[in-house]
Protein backbone atom coordinates (compact mmCIF):
# COMPACT_ATOMS: atom_id res chain seq x y z
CA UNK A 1 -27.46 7.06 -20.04
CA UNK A 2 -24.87 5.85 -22.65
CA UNK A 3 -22.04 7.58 -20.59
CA UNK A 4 -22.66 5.37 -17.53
CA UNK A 5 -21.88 2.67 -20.18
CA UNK A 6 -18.98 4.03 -20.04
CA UNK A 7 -18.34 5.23 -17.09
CA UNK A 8 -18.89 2.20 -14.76
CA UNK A 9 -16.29 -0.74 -15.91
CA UNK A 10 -13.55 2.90 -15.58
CA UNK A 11 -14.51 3.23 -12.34
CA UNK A 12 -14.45 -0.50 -11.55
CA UNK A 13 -11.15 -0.69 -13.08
CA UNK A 14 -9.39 2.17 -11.24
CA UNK A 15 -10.71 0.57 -8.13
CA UNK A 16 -9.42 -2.64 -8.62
CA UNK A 17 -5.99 -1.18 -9.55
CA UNK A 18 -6.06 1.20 -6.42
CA UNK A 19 -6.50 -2.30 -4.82
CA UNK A 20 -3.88 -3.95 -6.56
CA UNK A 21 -1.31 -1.01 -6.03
CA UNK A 22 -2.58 -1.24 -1.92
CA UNK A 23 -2.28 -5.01 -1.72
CA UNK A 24 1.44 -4.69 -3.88
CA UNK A 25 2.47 -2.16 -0.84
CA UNK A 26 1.60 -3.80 1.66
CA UNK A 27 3.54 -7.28 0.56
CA UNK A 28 6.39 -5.19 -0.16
CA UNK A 29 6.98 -4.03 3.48
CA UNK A 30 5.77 -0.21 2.74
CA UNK A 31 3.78 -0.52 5.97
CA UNK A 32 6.48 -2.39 8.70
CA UNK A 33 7.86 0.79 10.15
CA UNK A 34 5.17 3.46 10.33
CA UNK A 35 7.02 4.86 13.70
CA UNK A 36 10.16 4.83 12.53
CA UNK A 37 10.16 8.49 10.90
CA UNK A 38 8.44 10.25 13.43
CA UNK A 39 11.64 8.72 16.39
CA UNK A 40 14.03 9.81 13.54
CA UNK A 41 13.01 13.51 13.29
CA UNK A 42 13.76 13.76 16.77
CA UNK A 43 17.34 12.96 16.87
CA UNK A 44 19.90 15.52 16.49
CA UNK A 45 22.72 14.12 14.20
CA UNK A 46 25.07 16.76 15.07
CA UNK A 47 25.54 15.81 18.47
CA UNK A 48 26.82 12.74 17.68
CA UNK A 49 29.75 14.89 15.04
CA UNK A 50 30.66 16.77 18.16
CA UNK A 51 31.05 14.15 20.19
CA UNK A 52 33.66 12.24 17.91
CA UNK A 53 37.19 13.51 18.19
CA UNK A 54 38.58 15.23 15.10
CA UNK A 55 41.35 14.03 13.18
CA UNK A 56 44.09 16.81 13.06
């Protein structure tokens, strides 16, 4: 019974810095462009080297 003492204000504070952390994210702009990686594994970067002409 003496660990739950313990055990609880941990827990609570974890929790509130898990929520702190969350809430620091999201003001930072961590969340604005959740698309953007998934459109950018798509492209193929090397076309756009072959296309350009080469400098001889």
């Amino acid at each position: 019974m003496s660990a739950l003492a313990y055990l609880i204000p941990v827990a609570l504070f974890l929790g509130l810095l898990g929520l702190v952390a969350f809430l620091w994210a999201l003001r930072s702009g961590q969340f604005d462009d959740l698309d953007g990686a998934a459109h950018r594994i798509l492209l193929d970067e090397d076309e756009d080297e072959s296309q350009k002409p080469k400098d001889r």
